[in-house]
C-alpha atoms as a PDB file:
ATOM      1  CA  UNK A   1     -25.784 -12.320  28.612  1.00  0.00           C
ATOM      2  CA  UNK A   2     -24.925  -8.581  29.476  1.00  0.00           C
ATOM      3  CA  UNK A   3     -27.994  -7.656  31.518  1.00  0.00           C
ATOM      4  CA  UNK A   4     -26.991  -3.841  31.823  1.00  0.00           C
ATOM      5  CA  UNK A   5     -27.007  -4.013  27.671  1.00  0.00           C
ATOM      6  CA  UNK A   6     -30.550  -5.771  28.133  1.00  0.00           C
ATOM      7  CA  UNK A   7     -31.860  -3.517  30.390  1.00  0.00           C
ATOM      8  CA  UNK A   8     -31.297  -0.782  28.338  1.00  0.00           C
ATOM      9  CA  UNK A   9     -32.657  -1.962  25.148  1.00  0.00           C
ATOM     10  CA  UNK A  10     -35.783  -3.148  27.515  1.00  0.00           C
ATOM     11  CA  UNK A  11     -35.661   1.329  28.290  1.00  0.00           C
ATOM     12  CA  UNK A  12     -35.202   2.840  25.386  1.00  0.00           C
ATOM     13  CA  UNK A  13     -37.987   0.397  23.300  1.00  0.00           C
ATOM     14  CA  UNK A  14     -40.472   1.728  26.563  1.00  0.00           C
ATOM     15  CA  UNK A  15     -39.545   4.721  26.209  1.00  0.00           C
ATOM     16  CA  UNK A  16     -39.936   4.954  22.018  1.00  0.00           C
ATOM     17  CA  UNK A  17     -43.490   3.334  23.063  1.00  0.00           C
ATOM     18  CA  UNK A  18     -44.520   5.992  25.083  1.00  0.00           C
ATOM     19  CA  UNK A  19     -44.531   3.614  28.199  1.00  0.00           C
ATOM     20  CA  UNK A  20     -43.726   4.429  31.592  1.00  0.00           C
ATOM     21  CA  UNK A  21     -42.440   1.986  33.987  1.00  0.00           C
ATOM     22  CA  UNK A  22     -45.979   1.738  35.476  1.00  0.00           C
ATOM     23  CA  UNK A  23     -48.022   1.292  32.766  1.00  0.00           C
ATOM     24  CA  UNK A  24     -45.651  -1.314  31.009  1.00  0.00           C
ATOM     25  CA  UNK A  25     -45.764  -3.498  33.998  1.00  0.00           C
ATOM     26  CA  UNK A  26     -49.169  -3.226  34.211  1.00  0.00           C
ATOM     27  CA  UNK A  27     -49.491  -4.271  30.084  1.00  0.00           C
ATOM     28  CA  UNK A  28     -46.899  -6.802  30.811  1.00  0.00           C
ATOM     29  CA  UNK A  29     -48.684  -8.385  34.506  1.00  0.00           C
ATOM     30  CA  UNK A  30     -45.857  -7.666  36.427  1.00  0.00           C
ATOM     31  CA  UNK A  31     -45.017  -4.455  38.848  1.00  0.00           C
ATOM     32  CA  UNK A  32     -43.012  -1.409  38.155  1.00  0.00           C
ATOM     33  CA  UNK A  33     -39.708  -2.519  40.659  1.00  0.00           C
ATOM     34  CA  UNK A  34     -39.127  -5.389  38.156  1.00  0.00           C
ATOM     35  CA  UNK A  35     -39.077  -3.199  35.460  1.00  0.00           C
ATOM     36  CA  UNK A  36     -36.543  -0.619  37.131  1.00  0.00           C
ATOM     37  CA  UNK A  37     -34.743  -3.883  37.946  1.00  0.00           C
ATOM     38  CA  UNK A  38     -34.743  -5.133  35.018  1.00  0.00           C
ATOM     39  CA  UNK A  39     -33.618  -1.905  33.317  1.00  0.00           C
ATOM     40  CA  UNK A  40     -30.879  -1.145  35.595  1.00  0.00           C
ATOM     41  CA  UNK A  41     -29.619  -4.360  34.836  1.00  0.00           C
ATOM     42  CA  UNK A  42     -29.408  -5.788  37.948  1.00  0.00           C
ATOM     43  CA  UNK A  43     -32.155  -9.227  37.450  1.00  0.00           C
ATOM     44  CA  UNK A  44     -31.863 -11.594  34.383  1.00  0.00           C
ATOM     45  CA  UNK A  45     -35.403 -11.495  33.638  1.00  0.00           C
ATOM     46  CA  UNK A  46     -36.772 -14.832  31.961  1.00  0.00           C
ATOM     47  CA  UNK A  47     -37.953 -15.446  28.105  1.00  0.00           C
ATOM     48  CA  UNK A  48     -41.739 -15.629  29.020  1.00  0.00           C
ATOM     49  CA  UNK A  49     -41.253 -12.099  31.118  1.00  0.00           C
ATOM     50  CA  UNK A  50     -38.910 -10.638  27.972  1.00  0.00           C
ATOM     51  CA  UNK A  51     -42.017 -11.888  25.835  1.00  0.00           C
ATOM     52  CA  UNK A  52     -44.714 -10.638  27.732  1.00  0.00           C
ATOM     53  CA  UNK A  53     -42.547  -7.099  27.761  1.00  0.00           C
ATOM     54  CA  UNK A  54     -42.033  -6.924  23.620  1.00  0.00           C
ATOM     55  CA  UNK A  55     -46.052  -8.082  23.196  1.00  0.00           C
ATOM     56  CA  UNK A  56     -46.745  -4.997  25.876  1.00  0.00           C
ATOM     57  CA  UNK A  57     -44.727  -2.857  23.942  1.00  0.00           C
ATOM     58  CA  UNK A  58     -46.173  -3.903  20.586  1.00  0.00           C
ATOM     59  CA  UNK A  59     -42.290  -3.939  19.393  1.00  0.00           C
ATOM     60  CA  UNK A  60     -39.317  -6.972  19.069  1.00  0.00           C
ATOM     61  CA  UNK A  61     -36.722  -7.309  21.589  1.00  0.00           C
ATOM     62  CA  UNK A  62     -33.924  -9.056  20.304  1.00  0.00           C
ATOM     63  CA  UNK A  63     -31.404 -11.319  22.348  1.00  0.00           C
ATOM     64  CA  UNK A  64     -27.971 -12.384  21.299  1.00  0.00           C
ATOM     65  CA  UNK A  65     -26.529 -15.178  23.315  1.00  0.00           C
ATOM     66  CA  UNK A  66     -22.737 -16.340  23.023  1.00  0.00           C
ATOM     67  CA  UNK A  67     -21.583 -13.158  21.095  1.00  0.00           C
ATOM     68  CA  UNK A  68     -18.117 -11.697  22.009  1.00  0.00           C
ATOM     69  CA  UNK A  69     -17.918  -8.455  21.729  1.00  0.00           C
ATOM     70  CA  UNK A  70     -14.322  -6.796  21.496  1.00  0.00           C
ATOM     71  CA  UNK A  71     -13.075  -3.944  24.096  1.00  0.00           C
ATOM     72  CA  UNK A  72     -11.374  -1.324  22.852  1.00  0.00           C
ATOM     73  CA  UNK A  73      -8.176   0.003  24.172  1.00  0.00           C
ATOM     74  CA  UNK A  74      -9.980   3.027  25.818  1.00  0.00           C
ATOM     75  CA  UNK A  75     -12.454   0.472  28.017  1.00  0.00           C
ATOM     76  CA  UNK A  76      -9.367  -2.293  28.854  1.00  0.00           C
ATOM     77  CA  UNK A  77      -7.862   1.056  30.196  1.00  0.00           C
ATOM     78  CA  UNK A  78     -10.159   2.204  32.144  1.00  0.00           C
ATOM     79  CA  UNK A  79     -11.370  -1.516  33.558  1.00  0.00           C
ATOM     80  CA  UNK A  80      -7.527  -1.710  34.232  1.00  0.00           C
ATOM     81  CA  UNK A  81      -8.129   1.484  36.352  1.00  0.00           C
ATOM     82  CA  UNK A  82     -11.626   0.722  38.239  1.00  0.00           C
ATOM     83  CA  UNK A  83      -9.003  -2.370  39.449  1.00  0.00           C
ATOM     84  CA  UNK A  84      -6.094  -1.506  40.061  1.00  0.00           C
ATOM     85  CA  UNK A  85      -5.819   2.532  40.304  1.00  0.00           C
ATOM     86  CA  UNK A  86      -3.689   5.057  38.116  1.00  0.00           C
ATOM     87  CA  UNK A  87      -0.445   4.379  39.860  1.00  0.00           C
ATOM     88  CA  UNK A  88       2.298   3.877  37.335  1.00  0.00           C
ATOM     89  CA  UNK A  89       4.439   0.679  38.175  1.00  0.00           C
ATOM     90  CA  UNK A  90       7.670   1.077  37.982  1.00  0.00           C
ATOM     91  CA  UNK A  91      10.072  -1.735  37.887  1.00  0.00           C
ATOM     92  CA  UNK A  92      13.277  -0.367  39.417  1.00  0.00           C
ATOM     93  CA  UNK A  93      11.900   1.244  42.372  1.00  0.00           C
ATOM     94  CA  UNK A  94      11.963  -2.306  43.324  1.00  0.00           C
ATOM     95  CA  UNK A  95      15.422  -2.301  42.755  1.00  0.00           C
ATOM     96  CA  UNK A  96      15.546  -5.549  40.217  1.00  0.00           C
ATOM     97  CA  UNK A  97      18.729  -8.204  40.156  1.00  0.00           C
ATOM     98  CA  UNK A  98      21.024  -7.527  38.050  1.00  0.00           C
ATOM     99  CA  UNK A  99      19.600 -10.182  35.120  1.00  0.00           C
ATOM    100  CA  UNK A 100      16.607  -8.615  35.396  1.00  0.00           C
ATOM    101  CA  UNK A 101      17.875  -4.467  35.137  1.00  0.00           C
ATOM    102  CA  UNK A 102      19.611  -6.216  31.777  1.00  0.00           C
ATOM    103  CA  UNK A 103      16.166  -6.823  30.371  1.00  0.00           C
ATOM    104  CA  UNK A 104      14.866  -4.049  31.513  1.00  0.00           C
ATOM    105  CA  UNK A 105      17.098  -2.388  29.104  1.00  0.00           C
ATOM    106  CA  UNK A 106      16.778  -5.008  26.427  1.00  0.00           C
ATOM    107  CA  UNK A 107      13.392  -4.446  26.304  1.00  0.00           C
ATOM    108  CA  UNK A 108      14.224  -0.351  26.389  1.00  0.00           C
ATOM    109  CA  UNK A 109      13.133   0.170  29.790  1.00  0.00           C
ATOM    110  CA  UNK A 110      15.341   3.085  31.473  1.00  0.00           C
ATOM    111  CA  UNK A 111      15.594   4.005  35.463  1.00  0.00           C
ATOM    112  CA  UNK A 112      13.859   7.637  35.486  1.00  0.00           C
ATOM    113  CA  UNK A 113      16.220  10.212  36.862  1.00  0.00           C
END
């Protein structure tokens, strides 16, 4: 379950209700740091609190459970980033064996000058 997606369906239906954090907790019987919590995405709220929430908001919430979603090149990238950092690899400043400069070239892979 992506709780950051959660969380900000859990927002933006408060919000459309005219609901601030306070008064949604108090609909709901809960307190206003479980619904920033909850919002931020940082708790996995349970389905009798995600209930209680939706009946408070007079409006559905709607979970989907096992779905994969795919990434697009533009979020692998910058995941691949957040990890790793922008440095460019390159393979011969490692200065490769000689079998493996060959297939650096096979595969079109030139020494920069």
């Amino acid at each position: 379950m992506d709780t950051l997606r959660l969380g900000r369906q859990v927002a933006a239906a408060r919000r459309e209700s005219g609901l601030t954090q306070v008064v949604l907790a108090a609909k709901a019987g809960t307190t206003q740091p479980v619904i920033s919590r909850l919002e931020a995405g940082r708790v996995v709220p349970d389905l009798a609190l995600l209930d209680r929430l939706a009946r408070a908001m007079e409006r559905p919430l709607f979970l989907v459970l096992g779905a994969v979603e795919p990434v697009t090149e533009d979020e692998r990238r910058s995941r691949i980033e957040r990890f790793i950092g922008t440095e460019v690899f390159d393979p011969w400043k490692r200065r490769p064996t000689r079998a493996e400069a060959e297939g650096l070239r096979a595969d079109g892979i030139q020494p920069r000058a």
